[in-house]
PDB file of N, CA and C in Angstrom:
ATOM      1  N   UNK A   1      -4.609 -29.521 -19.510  1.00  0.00           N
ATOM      2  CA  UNK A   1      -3.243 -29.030 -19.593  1.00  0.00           C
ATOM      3  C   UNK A   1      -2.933 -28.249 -18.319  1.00  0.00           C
ATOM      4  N   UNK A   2      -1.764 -28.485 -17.723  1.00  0.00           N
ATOM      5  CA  UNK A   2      -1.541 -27.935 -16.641  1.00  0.00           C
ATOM      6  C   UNK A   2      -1.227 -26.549 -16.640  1.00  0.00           C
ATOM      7  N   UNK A   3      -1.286 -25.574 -15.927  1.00  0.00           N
ATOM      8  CA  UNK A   3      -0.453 -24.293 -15.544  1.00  0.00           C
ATOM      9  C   UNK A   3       0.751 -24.179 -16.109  1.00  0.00           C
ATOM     10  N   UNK A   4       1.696 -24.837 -15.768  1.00  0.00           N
ATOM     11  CA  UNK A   4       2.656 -24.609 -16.435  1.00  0.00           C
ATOM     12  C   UNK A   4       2.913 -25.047 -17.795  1.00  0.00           C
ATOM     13  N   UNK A   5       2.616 -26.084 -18.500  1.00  0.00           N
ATOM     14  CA  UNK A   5       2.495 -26.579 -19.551  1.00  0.00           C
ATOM     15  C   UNK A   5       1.968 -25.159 -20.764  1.00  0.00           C
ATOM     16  N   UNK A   6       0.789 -24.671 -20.118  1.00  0.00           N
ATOM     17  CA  UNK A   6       0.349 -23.227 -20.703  1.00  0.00           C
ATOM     18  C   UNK A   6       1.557 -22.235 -21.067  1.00  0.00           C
ATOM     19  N   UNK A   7       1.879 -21.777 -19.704  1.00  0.00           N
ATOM     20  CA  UNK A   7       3.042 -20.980 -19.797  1.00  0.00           C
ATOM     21  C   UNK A   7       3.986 -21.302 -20.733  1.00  0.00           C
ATOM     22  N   UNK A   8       4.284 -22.231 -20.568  1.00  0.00           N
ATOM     23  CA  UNK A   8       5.552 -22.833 -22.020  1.00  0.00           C
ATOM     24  C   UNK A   8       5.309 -22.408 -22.871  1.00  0.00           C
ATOM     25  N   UNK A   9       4.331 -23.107 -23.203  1.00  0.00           N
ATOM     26  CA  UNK A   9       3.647 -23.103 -24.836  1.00  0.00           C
ATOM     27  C   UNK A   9       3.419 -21.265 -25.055  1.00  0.00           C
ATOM     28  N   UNK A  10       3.015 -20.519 -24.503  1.00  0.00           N
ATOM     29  CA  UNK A  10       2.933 -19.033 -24.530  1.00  0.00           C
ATOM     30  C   UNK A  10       4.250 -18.564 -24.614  1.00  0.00           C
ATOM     31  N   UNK A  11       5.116 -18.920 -23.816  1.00  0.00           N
ATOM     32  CA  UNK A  11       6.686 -18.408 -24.371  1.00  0.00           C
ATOM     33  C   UNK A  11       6.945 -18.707 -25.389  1.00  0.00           C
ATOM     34  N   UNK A  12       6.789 -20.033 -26.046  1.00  0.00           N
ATOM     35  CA  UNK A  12       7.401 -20.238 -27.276  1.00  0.00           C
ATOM     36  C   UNK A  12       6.703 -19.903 -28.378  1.00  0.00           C
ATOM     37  N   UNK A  13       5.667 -19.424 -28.367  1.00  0.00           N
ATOM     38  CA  UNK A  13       4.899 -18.748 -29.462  1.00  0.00           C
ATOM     39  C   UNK A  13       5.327 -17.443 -29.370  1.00  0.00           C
ATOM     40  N   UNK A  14       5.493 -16.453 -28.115  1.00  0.00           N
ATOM     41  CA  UNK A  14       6.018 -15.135 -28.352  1.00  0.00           C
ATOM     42  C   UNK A  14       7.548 -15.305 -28.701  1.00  0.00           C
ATOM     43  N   UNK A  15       8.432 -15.941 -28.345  1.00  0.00           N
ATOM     44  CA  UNK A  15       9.611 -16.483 -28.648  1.00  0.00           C
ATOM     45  C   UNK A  15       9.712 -16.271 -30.569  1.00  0.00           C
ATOM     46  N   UNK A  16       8.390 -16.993 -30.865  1.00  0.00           N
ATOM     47  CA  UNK A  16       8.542 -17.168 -32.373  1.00  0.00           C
ATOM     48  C   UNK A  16       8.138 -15.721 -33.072  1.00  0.00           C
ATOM     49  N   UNK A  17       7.035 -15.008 -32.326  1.00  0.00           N
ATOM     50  CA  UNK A  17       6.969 -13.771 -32.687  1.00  0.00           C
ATOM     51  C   UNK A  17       7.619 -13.207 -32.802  1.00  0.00           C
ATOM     52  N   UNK A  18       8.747 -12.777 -31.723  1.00  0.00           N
ATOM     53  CA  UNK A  18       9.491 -11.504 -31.630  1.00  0.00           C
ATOM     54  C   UNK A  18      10.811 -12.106 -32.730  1.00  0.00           C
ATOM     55  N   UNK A  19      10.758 -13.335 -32.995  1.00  0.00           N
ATOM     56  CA  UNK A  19      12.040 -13.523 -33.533  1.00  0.00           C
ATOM     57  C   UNK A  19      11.523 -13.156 -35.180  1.00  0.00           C
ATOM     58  N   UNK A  20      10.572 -13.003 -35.354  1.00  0.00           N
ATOM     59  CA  UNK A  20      10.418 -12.823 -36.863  1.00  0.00           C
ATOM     60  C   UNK A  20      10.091 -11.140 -37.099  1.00  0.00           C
ATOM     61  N   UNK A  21      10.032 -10.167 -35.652  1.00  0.00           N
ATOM     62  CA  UNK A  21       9.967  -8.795 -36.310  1.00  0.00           C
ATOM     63  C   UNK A  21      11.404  -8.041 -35.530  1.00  0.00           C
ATOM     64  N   UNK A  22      10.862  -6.594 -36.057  1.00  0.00           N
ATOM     65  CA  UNK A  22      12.240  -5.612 -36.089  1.00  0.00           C
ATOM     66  C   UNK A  22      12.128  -5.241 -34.866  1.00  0.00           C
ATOM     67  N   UNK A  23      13.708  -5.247 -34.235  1.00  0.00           N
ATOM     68  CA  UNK A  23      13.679  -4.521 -32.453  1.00  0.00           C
ATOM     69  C   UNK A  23      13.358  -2.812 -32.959  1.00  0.00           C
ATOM     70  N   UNK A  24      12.910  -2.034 -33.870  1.00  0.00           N
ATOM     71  CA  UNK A  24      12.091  -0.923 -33.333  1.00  0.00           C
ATOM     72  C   UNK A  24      10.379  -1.342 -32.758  1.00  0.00           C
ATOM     73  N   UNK A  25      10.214  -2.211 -33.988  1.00  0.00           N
ATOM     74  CA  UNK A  25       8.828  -2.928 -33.415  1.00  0.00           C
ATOM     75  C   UNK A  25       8.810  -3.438 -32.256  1.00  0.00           C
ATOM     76  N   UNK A  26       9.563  -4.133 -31.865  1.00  0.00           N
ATOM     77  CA  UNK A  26      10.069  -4.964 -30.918  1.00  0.00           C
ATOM     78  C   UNK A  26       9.472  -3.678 -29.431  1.00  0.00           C
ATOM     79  N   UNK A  27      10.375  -2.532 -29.495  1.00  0.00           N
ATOM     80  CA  UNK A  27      10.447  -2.008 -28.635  1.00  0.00           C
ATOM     81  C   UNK A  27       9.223  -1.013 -27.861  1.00  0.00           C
ATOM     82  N   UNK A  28       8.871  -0.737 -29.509  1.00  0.00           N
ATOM     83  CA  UNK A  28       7.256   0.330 -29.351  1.00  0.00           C
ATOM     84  C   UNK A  28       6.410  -1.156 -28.521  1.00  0.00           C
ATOM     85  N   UNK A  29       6.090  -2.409 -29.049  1.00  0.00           N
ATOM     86  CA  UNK A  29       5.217  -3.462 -28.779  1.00  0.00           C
ATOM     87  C   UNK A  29       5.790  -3.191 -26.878  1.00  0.00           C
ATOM     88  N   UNK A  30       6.859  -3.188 -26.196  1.00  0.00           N
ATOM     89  CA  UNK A  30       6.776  -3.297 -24.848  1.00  0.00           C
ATOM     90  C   UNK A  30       6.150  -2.558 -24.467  1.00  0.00           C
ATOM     91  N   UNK A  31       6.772  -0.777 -24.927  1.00  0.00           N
ATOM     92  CA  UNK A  31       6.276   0.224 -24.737  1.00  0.00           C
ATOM     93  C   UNK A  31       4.607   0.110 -24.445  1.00  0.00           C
ATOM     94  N   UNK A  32       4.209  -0.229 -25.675  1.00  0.00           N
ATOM     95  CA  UNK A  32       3.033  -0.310 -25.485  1.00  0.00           C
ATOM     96  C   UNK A  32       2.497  -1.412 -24.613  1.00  0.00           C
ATOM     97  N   UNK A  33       2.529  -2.454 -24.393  1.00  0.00           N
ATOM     98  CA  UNK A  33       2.504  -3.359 -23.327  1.00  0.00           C
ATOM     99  C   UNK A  33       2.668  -3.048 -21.726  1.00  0.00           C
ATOM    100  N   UNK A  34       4.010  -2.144 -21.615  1.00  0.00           N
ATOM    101  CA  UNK A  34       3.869  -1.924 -20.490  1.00  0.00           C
ATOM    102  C   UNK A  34       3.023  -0.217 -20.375  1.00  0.00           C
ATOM    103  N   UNK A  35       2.757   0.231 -20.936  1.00  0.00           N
ATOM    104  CA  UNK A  35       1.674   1.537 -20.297  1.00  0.00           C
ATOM    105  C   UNK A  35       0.436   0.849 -20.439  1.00  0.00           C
ATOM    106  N   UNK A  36      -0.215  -0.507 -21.072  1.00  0.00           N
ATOM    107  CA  UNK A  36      -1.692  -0.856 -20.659  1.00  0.00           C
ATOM    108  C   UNK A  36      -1.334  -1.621 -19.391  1.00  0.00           C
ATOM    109  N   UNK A  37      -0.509  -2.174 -18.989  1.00  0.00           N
ATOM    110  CA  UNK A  37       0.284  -3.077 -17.585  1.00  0.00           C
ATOM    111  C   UNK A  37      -0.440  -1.928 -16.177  1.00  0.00           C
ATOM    112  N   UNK A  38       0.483  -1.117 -16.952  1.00  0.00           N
ATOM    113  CA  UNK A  38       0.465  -0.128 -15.647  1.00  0.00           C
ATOM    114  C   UNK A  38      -0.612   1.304 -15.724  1.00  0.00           C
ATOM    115  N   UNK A  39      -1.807   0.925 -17.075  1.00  0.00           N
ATOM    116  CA  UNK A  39      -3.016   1.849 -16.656  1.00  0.00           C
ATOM    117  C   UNK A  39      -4.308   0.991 -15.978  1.00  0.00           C
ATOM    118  N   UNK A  40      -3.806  -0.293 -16.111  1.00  0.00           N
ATOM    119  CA  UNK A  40      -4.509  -1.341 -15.337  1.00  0.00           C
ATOM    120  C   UNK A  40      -4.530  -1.615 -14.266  1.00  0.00           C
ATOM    121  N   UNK A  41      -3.230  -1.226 -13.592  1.00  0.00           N
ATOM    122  CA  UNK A  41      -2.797  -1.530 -12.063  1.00  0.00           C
ATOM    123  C   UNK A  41      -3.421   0.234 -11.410  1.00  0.00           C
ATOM    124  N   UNK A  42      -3.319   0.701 -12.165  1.00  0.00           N
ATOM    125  CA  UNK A  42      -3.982   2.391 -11.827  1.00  0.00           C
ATOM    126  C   UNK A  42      -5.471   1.837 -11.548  1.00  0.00           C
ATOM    127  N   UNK A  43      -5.925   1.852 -11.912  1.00  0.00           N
ATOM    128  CA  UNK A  43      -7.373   1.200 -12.075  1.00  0.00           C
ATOM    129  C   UNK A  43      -7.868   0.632 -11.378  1.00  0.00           C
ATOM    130  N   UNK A  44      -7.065  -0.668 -11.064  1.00  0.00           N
ATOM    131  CA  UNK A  44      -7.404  -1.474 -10.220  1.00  0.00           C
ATOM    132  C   UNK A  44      -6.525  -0.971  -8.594  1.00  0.00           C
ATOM    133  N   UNK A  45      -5.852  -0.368  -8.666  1.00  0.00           N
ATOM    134  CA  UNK A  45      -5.804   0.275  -7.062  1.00  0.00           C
ATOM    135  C   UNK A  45      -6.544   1.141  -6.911  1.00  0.00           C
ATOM    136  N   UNK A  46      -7.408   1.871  -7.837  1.00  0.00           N
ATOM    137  CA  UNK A  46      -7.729   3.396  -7.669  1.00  0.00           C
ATOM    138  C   UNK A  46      -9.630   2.969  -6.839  1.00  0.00           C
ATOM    139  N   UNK A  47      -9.515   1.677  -7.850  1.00  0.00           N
ATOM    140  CA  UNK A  47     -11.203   1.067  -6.997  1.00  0.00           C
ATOM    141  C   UNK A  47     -10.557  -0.056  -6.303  1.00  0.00           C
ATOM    142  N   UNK A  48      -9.356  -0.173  -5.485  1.00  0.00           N
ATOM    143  CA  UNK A  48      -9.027  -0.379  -4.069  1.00  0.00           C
ATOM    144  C   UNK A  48      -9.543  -2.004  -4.256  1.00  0.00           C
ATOM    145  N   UNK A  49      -9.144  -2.751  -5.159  1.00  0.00           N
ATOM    146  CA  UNK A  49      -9.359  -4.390  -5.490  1.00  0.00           C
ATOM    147  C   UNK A  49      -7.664  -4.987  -6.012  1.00  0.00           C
ATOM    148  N   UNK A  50      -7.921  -5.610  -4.960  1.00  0.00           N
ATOM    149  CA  UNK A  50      -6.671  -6.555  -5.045  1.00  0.00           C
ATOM    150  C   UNK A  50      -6.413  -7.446  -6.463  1.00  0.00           C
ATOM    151  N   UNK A  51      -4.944  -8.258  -6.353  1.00  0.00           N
ATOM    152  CA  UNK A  51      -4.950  -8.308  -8.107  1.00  0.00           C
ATOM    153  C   UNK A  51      -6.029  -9.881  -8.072  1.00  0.00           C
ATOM    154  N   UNK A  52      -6.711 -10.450  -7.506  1.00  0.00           N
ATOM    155  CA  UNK A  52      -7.135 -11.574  -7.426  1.00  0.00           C
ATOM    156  C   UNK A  52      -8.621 -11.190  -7.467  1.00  0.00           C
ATOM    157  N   UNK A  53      -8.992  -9.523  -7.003  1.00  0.00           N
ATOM    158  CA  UNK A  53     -10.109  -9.255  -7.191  1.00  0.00           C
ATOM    159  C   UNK A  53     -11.197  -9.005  -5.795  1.00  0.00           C
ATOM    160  N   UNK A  54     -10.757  -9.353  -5.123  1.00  0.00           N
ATOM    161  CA  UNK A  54     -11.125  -9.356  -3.602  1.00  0.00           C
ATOM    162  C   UNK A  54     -11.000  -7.642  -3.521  1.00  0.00           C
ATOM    163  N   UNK A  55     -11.655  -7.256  -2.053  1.00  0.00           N
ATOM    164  CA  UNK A  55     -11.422  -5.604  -2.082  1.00  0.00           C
ATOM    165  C   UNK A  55     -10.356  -5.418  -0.997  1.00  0.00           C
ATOM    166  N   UNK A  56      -9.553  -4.007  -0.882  1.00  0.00           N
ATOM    167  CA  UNK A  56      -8.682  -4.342   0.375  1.00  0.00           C
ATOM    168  C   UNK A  56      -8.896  -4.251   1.297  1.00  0.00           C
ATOM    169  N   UNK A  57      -8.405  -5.103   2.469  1.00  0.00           N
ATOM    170  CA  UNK A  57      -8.607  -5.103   3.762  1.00  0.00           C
ATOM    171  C   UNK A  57      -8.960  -3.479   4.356  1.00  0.00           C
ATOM    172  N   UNK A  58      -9.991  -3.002   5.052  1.00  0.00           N
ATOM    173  CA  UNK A  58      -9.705  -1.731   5.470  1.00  0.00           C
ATOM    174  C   UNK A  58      -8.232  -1.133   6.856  1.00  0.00           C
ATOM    175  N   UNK A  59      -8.448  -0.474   6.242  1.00  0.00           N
ATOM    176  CA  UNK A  59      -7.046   0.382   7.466  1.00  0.00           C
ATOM    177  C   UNK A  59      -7.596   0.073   8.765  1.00  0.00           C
ATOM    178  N   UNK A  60      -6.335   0.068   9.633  1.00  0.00           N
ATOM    179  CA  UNK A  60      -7.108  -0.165  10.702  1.00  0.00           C
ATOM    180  C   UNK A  60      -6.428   1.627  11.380  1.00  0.00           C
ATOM    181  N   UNK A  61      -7.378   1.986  12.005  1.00  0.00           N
ATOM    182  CA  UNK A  61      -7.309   2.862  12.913  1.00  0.00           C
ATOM    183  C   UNK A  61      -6.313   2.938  13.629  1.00  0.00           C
ATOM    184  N   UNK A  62      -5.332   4.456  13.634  1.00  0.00           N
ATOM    185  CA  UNK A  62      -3.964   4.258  13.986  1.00  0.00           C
ATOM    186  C   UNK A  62      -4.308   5.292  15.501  1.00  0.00           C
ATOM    187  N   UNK A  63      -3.762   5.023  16.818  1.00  0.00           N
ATOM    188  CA  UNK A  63      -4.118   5.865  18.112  1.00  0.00           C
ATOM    189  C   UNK A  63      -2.806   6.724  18.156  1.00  0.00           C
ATOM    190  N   UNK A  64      -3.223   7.818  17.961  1.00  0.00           N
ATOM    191  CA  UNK A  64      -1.948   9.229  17.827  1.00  0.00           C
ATOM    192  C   UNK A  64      -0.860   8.823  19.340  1.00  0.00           C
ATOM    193  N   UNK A  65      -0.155   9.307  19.125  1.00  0.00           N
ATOM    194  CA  UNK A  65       1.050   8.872  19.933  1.00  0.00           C
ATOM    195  C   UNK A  65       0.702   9.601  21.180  1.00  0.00           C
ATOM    196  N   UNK A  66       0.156  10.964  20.745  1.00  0.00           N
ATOM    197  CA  UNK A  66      -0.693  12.070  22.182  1.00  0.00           C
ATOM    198  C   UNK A  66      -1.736  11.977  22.658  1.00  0.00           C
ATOM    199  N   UNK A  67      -2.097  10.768  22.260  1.00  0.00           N
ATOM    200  CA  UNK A  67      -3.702  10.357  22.904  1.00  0.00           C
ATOM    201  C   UNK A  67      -3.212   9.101  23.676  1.00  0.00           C
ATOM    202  N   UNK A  68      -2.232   8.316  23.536  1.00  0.00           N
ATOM    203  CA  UNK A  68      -1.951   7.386  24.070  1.00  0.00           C
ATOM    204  C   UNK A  68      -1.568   7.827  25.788  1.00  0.00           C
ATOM    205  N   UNK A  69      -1.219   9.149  26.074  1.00  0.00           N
ATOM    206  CA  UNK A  69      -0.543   8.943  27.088  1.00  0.00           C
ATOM    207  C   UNK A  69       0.770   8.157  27.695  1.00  0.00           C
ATOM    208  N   UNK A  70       1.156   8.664  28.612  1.00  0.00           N
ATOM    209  CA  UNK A  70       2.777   8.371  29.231  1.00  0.00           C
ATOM    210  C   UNK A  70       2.686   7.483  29.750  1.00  0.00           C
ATOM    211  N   UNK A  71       3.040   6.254  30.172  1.00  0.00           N
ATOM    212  CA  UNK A  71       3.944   5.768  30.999  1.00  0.00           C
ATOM    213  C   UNK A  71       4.992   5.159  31.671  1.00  0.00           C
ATOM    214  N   UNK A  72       4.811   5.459  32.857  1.00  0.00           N
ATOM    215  CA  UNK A  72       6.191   5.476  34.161  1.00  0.00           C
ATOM    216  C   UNK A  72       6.453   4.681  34.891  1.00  0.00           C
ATOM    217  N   UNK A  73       7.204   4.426  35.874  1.00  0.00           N
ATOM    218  CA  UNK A  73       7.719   3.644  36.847  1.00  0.00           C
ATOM    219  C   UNK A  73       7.796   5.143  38.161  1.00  0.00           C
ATOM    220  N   UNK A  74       7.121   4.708  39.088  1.00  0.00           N
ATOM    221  CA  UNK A  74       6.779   5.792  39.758  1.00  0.00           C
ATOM    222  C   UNK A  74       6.811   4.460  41.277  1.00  0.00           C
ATOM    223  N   UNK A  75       7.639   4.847  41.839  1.00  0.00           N
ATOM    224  CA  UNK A  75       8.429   3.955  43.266  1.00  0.00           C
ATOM    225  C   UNK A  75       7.658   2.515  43.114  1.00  0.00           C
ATOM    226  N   UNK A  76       8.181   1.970  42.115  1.00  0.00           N
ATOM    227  CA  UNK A  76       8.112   0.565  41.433  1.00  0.00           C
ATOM    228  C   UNK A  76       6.992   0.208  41.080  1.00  0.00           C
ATOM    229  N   UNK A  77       6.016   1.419  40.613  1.00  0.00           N
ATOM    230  CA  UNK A  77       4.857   0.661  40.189  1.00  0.00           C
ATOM    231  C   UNK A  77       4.574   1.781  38.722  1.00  0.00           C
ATOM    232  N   UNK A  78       3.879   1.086  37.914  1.00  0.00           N
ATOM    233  CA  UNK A  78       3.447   1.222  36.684  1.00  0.00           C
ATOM    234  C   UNK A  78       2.528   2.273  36.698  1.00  0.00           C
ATOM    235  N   UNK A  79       2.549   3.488  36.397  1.00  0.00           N
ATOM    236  CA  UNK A  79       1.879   4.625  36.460  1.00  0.00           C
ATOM    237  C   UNK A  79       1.619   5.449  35.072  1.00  0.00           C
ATOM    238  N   UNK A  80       0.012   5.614  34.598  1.00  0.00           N
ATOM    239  CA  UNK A  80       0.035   5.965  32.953  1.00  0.00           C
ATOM    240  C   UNK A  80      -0.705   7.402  33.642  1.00  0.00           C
ATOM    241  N   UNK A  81      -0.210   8.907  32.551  1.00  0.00           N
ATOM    242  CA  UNK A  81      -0.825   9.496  32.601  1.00  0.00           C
ATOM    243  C   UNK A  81      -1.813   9.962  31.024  1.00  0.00           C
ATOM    244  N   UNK A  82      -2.939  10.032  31.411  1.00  0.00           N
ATOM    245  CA  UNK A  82      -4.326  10.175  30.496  1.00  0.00           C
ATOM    246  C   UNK A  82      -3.951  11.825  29.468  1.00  0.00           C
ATOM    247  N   UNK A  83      -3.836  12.628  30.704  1.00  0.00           N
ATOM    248  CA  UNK A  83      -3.960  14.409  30.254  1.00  0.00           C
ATOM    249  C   UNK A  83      -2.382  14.484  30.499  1.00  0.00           C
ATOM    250  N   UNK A  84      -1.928  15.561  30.242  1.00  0.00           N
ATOM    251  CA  UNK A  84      -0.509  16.058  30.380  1.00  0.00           C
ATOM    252  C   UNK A  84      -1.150  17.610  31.025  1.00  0.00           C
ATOM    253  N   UNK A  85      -0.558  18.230  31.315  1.00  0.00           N
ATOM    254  CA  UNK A  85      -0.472  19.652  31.592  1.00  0.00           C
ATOM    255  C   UNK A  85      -0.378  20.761  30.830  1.00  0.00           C
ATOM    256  N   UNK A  86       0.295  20.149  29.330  1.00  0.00           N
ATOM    257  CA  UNK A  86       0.529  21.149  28.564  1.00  0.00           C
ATOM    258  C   UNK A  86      -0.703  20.963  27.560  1.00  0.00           C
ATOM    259  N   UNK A  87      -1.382  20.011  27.566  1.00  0.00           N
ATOM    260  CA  UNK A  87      -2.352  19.302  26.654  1.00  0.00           C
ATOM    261  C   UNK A  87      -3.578  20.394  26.537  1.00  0.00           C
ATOM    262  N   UNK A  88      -3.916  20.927  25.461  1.00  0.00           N
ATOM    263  CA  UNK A  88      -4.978  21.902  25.411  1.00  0.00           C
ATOM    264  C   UNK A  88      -6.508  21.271  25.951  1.00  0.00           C
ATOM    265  N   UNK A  89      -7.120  21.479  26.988  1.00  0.00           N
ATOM    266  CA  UNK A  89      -8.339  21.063  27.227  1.00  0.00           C
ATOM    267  C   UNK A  89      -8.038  19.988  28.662  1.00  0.00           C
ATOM    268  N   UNK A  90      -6.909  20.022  28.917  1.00  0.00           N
ATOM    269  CA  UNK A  90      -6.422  19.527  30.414  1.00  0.00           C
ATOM    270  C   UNK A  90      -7.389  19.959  31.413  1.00  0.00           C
ATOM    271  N   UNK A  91      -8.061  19.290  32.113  1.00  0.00           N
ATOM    272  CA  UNK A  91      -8.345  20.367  33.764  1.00  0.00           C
ATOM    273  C   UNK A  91      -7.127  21.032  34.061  1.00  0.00           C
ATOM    274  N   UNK A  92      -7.354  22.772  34.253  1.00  0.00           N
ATOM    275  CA  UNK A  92      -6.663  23.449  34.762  1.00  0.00           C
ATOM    276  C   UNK A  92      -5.250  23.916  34.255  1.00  0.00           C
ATOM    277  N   UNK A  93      -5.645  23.584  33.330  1.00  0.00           N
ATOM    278  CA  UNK A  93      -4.838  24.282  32.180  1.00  0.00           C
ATOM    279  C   UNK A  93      -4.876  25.380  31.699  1.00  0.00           C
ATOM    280  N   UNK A  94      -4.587  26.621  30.935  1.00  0.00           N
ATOM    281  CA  UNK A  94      -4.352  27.718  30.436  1.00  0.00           C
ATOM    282  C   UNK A  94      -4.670  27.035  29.460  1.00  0.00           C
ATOM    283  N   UNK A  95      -5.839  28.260  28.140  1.00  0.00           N
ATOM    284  CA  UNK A  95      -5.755  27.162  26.242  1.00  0.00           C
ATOM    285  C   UNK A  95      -5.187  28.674  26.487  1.00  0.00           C
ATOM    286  N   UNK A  96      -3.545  28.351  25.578  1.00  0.00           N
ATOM    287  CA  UNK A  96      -3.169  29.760  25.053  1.00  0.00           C
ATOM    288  C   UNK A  96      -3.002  30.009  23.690  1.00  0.00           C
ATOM    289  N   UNK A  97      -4.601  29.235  22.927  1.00  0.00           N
ATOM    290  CA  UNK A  97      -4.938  29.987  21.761  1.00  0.00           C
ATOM    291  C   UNK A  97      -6.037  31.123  21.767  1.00  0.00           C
ATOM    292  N   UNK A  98      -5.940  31.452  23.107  1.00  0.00           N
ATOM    293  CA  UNK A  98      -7.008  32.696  23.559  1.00  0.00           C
ATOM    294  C   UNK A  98      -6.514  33.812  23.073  1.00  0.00           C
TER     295      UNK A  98
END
């Protein structure tokens, strides 16, 4: 039986369910449906596994915007600077957390 063929057949059996009880039942049954939905998805992000089960890709390492350094156009040529001047631990810098 195919994939979808399944699916059908599962709608029309809950189809037949819900049509034979009371919408308070009706409503507690989502209720309850959706808080095991979503203590499952807790779960499964919290041990970092995708919904197929695989683990997630790791982060990749992000380079701070102040470590990257500047650069310029400096009389038509491409010029990066490494340190800044104000940068704590510069050569020849002042640290004025002294």
């Amino acid at each position: 039986m195919s994939q979808n063929n399944l699916l059908l057949s599962l709608e029309q059996e809950l189809q037949r369910l819900l049509s034979t009880t009371s919408p308070g039942y009706r409503s507690k049954l989502v209720r309850q449906l959706a808080t095991a939905i979503r203590h499952d998805q807790q779960k499964r992000i919290r041990s970092q596994k995708n919904a197929d089960g695989t683990a997630y890709a790791p982060r990749q390492r992000r380079v701070l915007r102040s470590r990257k350094g500047i650069r310029f156009l400096y009389r038509g040529q491409s010029r990066a600077l490494k340190k800044l001047a104000g940068d704590p631990g510069a050569p020849g810098t002042h640290d004025h957390r002294l």
